[in-house]
N, C-alpha and C. Protein backbone atom coordinates (compact mmCIF):
# COMPACT_ATOMS: atom_id res chain seq x y z
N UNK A 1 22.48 0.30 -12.29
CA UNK A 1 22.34 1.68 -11.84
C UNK A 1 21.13 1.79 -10.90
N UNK A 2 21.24 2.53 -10.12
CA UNK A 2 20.71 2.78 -9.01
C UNK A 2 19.16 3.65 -9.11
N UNK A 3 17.87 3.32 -8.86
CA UNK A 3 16.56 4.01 -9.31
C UNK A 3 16.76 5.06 -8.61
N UNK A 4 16.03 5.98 -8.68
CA UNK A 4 16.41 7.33 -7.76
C UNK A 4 14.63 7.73 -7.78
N UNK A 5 14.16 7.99 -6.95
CA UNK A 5 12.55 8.87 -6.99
C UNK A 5 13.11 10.23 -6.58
N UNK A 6 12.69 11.15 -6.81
CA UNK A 6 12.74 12.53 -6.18
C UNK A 6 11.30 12.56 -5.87
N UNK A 7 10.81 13.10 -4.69
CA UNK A 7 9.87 14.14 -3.95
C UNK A 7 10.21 15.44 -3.35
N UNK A 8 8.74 15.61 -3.75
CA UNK A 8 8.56 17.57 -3.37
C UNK A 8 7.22 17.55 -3.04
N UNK A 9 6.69 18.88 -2.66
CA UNK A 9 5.44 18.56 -2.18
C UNK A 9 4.61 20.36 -2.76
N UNK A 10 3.54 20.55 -2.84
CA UNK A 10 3.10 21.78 -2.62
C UNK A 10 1.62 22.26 -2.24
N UNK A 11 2.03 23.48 -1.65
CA UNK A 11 0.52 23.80 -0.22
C UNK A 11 0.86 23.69 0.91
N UNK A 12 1.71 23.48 1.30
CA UNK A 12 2.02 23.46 2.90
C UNK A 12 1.59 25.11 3.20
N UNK A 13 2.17 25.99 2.79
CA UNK A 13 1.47 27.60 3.63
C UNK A 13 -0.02 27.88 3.38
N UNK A 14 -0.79 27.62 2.43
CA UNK A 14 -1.96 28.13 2.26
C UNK A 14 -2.97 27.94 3.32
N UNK A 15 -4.05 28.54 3.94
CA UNK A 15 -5.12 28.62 4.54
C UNK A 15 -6.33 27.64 4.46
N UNK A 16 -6.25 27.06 2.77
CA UNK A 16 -7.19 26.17 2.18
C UNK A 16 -6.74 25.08 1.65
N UNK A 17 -7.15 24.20 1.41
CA UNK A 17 -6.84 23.05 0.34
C UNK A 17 -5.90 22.13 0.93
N UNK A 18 -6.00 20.91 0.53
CA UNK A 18 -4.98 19.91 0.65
C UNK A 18 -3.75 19.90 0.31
N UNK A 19 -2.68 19.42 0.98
CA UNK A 19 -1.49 19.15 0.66
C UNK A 19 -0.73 18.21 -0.18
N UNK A 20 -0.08 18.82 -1.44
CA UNK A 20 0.03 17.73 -2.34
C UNK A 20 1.16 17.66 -2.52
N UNK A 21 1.61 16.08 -2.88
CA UNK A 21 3.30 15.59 -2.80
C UNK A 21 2.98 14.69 -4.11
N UNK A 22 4.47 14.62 -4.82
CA UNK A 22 4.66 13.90 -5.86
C UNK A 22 5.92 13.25 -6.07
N UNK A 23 6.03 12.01 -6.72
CA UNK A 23 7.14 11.12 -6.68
C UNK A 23 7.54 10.90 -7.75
N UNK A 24 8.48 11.09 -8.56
CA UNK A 24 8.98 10.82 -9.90
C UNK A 24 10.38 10.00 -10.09
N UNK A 25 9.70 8.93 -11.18
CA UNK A 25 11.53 8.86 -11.25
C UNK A 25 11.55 8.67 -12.42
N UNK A 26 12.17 9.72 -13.19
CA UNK A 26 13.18 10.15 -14.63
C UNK A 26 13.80 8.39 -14.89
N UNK A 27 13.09 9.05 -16.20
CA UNK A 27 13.66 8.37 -17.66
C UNK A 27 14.98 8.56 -18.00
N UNK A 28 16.01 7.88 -18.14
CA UNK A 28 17.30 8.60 -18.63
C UNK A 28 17.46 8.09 -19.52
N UNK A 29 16.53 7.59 -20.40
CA UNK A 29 16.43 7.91 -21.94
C UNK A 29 15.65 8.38 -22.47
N UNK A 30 14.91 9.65 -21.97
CA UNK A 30 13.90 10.29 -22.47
C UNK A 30 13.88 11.63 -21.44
N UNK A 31 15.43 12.22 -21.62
CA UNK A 31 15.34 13.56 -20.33
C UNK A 31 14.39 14.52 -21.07
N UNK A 32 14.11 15.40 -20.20
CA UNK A 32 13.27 16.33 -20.14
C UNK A 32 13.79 18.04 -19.84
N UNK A 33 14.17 18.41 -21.09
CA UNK A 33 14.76 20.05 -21.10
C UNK A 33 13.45 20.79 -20.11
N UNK A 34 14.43 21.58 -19.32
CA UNK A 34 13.52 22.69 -18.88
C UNK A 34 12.95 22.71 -17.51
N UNK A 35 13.33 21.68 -16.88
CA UNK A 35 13.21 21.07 -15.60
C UNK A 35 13.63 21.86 -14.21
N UNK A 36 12.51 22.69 -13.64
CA UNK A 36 12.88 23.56 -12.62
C UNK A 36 12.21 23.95 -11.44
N UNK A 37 12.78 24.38 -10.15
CA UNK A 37 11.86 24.49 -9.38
C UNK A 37 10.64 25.07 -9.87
N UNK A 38 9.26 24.36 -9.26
CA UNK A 38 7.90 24.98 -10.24
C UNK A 38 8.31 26.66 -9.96
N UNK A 39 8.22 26.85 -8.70
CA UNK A 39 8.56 28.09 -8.10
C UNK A 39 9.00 29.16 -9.23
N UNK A 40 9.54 29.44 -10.14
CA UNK A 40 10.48 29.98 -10.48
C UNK A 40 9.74 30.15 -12.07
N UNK A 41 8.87 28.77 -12.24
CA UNK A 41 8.57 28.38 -14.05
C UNK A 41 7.01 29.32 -13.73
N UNK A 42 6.52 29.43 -14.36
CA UNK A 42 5.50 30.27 -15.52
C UNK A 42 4.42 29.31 -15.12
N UNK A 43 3.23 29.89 -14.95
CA UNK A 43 2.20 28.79 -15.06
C UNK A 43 1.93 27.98 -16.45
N UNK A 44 2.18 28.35 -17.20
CA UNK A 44 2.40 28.02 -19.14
C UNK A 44 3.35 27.10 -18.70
N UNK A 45 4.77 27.11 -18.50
CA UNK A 45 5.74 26.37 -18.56
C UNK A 45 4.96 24.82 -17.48
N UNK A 46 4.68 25.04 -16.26
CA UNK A 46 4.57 24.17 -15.53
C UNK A 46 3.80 23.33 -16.13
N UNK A 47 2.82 23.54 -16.71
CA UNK A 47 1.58 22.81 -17.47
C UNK A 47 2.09 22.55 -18.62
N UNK A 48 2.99 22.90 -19.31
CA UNK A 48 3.81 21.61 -20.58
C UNK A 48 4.91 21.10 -20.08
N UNK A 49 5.63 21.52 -18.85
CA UNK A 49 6.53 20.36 -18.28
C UNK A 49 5.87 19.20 -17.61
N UNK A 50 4.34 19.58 -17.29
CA UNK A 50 3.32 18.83 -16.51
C UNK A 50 3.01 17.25 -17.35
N UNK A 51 2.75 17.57 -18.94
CA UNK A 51 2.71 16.79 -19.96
C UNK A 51 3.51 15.98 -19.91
N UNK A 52 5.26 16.21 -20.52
CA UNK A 52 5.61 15.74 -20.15
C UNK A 52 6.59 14.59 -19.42
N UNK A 53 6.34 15.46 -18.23
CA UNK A 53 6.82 14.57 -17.00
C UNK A 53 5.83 13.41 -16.91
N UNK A 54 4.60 13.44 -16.92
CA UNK A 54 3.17 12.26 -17.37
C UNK A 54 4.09 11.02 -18.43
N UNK A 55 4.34 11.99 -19.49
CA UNK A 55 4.91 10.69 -20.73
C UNK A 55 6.23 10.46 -20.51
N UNK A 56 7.10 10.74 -19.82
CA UNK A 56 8.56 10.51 -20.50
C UNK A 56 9.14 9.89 -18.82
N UNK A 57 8.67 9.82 -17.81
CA UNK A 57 9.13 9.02 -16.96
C UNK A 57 8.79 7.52 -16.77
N UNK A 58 9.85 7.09 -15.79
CA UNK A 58 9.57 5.53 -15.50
C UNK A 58 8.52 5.17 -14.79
N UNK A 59 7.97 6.35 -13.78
CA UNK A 59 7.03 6.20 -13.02
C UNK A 59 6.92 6.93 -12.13
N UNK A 60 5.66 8.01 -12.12
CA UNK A 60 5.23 9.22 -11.09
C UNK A 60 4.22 8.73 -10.21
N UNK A 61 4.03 9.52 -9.09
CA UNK A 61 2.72 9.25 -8.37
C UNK A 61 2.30 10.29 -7.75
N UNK A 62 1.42 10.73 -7.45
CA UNK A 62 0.90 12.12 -7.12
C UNK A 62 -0.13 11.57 -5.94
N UNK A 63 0.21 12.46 -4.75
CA UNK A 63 -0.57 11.74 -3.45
C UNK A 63 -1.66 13.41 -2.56
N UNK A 64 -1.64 12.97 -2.05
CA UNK A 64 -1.96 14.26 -1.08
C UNK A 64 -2.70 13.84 0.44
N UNK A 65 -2.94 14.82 1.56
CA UNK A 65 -3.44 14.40 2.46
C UNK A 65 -4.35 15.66 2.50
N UNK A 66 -5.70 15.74 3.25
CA UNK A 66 -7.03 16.34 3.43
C UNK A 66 -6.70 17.35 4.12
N UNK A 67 -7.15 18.56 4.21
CA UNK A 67 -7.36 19.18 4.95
C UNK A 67 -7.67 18.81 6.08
N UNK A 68 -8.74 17.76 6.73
CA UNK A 68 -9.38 17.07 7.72
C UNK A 68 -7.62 16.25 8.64
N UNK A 69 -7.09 15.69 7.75
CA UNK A 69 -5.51 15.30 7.85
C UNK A 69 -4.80 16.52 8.50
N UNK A 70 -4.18 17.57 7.69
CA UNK A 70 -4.03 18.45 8.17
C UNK A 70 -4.25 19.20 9.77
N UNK A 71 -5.72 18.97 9.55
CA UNK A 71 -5.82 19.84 10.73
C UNK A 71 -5.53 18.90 12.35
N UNK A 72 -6.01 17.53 11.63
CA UNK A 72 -5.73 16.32 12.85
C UNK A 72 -4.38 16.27 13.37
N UNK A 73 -3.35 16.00 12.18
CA UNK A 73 -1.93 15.70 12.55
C UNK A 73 -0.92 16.86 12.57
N UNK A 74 -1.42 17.89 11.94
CA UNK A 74 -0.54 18.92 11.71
C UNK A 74 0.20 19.12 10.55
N UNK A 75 0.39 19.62 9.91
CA UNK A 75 1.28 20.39 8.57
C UNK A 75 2.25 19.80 7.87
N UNK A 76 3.13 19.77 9.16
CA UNK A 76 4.33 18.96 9.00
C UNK A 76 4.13 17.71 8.63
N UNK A 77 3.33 16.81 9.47
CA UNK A 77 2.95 15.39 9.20
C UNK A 77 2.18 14.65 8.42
N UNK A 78 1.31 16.09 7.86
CA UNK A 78 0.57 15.45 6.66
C UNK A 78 1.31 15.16 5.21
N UNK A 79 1.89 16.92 5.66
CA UNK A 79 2.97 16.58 4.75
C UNK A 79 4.09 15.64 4.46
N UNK A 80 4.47 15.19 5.61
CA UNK A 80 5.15 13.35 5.29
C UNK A 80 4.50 12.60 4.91
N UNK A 81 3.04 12.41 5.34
CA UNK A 81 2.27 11.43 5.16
C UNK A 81 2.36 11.34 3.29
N UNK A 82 1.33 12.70 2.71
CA UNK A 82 1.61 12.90 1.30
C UNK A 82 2.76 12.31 0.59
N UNK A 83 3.91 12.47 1.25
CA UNK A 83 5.45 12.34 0.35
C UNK A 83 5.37 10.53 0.73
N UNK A 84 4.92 10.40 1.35
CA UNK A 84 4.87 8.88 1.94
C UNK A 84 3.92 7.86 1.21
N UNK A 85 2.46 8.66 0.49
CA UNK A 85 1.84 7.77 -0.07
C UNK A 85 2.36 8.18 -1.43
N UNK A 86 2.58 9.19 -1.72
CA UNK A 86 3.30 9.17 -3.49
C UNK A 86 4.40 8.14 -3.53
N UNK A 87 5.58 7.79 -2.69
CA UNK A 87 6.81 6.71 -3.08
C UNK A 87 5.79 5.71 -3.14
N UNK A 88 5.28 5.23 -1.90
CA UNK A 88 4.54 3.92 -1.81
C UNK A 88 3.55 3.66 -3.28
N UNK A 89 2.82 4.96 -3.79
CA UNK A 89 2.13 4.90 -4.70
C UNK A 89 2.83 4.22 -6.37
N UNK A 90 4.20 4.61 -6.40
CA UNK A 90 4.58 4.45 -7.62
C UNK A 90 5.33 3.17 -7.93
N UNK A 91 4.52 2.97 -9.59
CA UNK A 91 4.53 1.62 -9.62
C UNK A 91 6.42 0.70 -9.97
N UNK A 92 6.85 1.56 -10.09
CA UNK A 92 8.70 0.93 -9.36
C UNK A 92 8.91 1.67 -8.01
N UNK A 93 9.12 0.69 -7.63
CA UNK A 93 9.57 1.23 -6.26
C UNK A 93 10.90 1.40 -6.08
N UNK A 94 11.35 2.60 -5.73
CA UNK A 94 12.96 3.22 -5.98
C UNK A 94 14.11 2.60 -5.00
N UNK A 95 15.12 2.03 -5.44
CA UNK A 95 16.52 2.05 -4.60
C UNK A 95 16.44 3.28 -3.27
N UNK A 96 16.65 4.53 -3.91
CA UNK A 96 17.04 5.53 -3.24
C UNK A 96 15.30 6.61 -3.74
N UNK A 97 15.21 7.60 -2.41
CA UNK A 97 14.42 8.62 -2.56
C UNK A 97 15.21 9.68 -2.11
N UNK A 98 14.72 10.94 -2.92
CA UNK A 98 15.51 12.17 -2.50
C UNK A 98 14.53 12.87 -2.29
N UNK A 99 14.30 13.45 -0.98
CA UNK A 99 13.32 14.52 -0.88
C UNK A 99 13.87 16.00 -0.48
N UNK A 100 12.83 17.12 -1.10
CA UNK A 100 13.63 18.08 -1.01
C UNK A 100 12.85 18.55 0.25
N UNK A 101 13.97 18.98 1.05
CA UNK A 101 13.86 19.68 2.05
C UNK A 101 14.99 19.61 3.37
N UNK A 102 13.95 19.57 4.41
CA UNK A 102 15.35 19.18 5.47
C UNK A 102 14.85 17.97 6.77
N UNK A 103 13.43 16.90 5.88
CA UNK A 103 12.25 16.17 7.01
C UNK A 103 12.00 15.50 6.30
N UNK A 104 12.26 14.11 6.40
CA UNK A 104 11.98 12.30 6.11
C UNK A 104 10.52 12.18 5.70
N UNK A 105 9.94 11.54 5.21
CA UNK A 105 8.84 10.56 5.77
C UNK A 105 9.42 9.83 5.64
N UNK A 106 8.51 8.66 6.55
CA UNK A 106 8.56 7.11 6.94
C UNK A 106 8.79 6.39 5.62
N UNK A 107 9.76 5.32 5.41
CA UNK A 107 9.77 5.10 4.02
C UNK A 107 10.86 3.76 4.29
N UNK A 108 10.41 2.78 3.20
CA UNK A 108 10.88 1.40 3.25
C UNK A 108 12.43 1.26 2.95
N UNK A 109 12.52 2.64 2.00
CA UNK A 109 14.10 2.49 1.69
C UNK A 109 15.06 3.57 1.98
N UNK A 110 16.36 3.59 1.79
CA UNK A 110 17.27 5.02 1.91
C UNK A 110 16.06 5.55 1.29
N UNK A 111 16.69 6.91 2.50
CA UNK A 111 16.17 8.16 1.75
C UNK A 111 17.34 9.25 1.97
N UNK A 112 17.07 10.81 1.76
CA UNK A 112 17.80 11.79 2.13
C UNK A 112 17.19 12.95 1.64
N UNK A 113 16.99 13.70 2.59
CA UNK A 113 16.48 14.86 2.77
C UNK A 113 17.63 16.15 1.78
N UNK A 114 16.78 16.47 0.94
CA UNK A 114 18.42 18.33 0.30
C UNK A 114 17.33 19.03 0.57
N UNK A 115 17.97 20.12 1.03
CA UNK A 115 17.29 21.81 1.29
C UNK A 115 17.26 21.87 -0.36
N UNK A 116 16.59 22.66 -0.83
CA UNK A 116 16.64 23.19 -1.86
C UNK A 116 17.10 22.11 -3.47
N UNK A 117 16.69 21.31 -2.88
CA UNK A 117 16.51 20.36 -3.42
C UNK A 117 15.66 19.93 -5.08
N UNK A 118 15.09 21.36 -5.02
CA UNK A 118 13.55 21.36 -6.24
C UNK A 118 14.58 22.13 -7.21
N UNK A 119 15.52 22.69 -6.98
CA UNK A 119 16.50 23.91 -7.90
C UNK A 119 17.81 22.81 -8.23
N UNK A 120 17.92 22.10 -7.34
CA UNK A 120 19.55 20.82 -7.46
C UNK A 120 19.26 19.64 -8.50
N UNK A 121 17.84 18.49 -8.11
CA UNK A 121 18.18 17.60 -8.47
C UNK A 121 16.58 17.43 -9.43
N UNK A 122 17.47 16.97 -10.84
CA UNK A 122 15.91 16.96 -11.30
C UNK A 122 14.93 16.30 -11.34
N UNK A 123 14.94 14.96 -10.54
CA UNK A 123 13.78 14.47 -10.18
C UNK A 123 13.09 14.70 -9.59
N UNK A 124 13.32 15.80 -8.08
CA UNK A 124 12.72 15.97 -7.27
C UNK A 124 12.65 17.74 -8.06
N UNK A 125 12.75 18.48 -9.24
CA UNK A 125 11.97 19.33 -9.51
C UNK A 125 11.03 18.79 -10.78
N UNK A 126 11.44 17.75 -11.03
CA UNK A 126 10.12 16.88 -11.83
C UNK A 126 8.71 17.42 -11.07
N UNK A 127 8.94 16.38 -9.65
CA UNK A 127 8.35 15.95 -8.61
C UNK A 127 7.30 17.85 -8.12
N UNK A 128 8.40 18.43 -8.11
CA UNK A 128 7.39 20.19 -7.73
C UNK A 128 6.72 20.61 -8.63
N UNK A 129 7.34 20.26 -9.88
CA UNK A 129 5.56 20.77 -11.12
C UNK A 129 4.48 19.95 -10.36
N UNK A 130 4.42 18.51 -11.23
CA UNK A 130 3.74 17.68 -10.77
C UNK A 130 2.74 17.94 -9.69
N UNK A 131 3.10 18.34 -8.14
CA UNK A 131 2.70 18.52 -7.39
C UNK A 131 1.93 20.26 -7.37
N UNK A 132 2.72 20.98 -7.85
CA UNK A 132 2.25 22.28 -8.19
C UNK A 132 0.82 22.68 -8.86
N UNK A 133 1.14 21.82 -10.33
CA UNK A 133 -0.04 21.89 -11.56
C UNK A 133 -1.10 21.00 -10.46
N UNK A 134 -1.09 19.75 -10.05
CA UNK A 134 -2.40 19.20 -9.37
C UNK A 134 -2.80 20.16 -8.45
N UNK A 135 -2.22 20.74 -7.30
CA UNK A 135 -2.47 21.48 -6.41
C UNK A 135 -3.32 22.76 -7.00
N UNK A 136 -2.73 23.45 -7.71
CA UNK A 136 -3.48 24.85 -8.81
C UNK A 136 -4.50 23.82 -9.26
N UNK A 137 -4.72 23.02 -9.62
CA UNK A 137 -5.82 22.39 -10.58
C UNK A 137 -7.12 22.34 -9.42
N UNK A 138 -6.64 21.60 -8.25
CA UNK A 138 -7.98 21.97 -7.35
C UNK A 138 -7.93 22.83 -6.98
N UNK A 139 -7.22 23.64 -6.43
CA UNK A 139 -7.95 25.25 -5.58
C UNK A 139 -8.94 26.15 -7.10
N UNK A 140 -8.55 25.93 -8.03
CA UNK A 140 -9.63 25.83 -9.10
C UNK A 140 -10.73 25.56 -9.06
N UNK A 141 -10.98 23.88 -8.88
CA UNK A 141 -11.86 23.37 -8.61
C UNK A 141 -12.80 23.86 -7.16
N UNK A 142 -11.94 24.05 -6.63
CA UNK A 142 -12.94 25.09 -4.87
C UNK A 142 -13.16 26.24 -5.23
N UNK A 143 -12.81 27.33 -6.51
CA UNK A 143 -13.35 28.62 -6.93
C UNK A 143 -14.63 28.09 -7.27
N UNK A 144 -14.54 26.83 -7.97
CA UNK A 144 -15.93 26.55 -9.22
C UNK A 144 -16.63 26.16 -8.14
N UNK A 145 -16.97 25.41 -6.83
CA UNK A 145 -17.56 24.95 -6.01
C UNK A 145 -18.27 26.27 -5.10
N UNK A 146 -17.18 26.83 -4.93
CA UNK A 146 -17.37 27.95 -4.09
C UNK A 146 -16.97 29.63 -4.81
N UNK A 147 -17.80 30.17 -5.58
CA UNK A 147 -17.31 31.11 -6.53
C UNK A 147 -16.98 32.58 -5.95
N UNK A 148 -17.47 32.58 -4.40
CA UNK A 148 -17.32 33.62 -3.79
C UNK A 148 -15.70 33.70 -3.37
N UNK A 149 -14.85 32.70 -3.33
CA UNK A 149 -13.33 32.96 -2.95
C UNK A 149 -12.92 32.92 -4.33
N UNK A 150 -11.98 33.13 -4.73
CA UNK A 150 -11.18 33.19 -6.21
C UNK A 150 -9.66 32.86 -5.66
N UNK A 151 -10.28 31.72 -5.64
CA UNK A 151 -9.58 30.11 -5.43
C UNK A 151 -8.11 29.94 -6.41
N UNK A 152 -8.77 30.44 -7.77
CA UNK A 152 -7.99 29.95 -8.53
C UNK A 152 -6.72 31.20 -8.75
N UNK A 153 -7.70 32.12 -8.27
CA UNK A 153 -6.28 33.57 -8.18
C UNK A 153 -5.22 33.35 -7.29
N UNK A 154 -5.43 33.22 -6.05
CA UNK A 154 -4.83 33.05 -4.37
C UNK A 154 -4.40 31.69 -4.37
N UNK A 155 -4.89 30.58 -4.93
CA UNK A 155 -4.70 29.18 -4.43
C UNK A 155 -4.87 28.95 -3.08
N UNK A 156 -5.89 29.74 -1.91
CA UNK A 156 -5.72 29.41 -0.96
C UNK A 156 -4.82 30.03 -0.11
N UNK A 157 -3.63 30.50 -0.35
CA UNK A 157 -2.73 31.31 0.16
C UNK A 157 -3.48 32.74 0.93
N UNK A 158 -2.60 32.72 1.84
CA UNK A 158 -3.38 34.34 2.83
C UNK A 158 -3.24 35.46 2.48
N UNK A 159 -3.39 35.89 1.02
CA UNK A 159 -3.38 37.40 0.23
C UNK A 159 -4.64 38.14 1.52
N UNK A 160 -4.41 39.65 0.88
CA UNK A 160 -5.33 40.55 1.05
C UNK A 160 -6.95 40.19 0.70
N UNK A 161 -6.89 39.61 -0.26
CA UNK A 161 -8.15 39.54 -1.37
C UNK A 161 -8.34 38.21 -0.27
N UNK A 162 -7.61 37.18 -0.29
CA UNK A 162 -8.19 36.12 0.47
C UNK A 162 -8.63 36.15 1.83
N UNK A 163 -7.96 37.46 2.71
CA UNK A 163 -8.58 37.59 4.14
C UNK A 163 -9.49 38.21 4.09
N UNK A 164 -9.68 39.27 2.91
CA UNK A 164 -10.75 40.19 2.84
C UNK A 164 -12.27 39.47 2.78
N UNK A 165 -11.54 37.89 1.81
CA UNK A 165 -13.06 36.61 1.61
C UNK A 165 -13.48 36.28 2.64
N UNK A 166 -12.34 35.75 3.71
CA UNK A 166 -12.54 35.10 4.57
C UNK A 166 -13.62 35.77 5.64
N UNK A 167 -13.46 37.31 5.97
CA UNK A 167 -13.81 38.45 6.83
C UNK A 167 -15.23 38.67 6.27
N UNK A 168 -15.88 38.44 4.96
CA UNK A 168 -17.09 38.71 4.21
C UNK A 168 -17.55 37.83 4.26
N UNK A 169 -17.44 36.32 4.04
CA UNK A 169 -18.76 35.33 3.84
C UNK A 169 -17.93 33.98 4.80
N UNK A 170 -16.89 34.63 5.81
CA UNK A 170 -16.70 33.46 7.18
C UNK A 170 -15.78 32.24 6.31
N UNK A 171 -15.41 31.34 6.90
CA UNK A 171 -14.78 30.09 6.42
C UNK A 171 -15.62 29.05 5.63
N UNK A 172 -14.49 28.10 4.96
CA UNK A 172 -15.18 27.24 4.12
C UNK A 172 -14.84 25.83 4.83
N UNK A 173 -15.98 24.79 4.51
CA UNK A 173 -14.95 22.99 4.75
C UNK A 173 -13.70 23.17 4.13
N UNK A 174 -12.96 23.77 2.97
CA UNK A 174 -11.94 23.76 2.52
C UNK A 174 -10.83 24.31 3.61
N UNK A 175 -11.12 25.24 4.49
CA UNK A 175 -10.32 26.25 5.04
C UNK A 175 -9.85 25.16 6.45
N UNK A 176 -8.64 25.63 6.47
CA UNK A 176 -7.59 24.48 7.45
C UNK A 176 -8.05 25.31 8.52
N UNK A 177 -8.96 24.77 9.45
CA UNK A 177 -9.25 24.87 11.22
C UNK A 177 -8.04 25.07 11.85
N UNK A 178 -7.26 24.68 11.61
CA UNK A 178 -5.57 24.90 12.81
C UNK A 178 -5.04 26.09 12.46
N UNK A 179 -5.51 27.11 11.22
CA UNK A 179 -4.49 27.98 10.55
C UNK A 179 -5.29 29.26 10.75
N UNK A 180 -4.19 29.71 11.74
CA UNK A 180 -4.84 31.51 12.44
C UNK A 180 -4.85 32.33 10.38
N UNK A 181 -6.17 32.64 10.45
CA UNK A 181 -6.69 33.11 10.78
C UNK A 181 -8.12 32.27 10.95
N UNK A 182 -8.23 31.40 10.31
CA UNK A 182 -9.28 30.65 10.28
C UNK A 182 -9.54 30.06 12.14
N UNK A 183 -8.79 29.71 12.58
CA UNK A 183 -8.69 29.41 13.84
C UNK A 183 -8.88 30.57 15.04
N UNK A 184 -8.66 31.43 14.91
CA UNK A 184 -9.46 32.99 15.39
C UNK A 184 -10.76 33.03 15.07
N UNK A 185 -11.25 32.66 14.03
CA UNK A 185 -12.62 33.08 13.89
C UNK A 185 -13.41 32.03 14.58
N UNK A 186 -12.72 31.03 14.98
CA UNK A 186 -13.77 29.64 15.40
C UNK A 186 -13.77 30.04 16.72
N UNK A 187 -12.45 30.53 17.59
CA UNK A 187 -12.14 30.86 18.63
C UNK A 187 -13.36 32.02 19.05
N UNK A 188 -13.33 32.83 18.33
CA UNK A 188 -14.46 34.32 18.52
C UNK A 188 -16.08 33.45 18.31
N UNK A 189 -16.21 32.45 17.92
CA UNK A 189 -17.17 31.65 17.53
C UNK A 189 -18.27 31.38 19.27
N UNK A 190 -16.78 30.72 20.05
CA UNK A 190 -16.98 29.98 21.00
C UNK A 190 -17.68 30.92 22.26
């Protein structure tokens, strides 16, 4: 039978923080009830499907690329890059990868891109907790660093409350340089 990895990734829209991708490939003797786009699950739920997806697979890998990445290559490409070092990262390396969406990364073996992919197949909504819970876990970690954004409320995302931060105490190293609004203010800078 054929290994299968699923990838997903999460943070691509937010203003702040790194982009994080994850690679899983399911146990199919040790499935895992409850398995769903993170999107959709409970922050409670994601963090005991987070558990685990840790214990009951053949082998996960959790990658990400920098903000500094980001802003160099662009969104899109970091975000391959991410989905690119999680397969490479995990310690079986899969027959087949399924990534959800509708955009490759570079990768040694078949792959195939599904739209909606995190709601279809459950490795690759393994793969969106995974990537979800790490992602929430640092924009956390940038509230505690930086206590004036509430990091851990917004995750970085462009709420009210988060432009209102941005407009009061200016940008952070965390904050993606390429991403209007942050990129307006450097512009008004000049």
């Amino acid at each position: 039978m054929a290994t299968i990895a699923g990838v997903d990734e999460a943070g691509r829209g937010p203003l702040a923080g790194a982009v994080v991708a994850a690679a899983v490939i399911l146990n199919p003797q040790r499935p895992i009830v409850g398995l769903a786009d993170s999107k959709i699950l409970s922050e409670n739920k994601r963090e005991a499907l987070y558990s685990l997806i840790i214990d009951c697979t053949l082998s996960w890998c959790i990658a990400s690329a920098s903000v500094e990445e980001i802003d160099e290559l662009n969104i899109l490409q970091a975000t391959l890059l991410a989905m690119q070092r999680a397969v490479h990262g995990l310690s079986i390396q899969p027959d087949e990868v399924l990534v959800d969406g509708n955009r490759l990364p570079r990768l040694s073996m078949p792959a195939q891109a599904i739209v909606k992919g995190d709601s279809k197949i459950q490795a690759i909504s393994a793969a969106s907790i995974l990537a979800k819970v790490t992602r929430d876990r640092m924009m956390v970690d940038c509230h505690k660093a930086y206590p004036d954004f509430a990091f851990h409320l917004h995750k970085g995302y462009g709420t009210k409350h988060h432009l209102a931060e941005l407009e009061q105490f200016g940008y952070l190293p965390v904050h993606r340089k390429t991403f209007a609004p942050i990129k307006h203010m450097l512009g008004a800078q000049k």
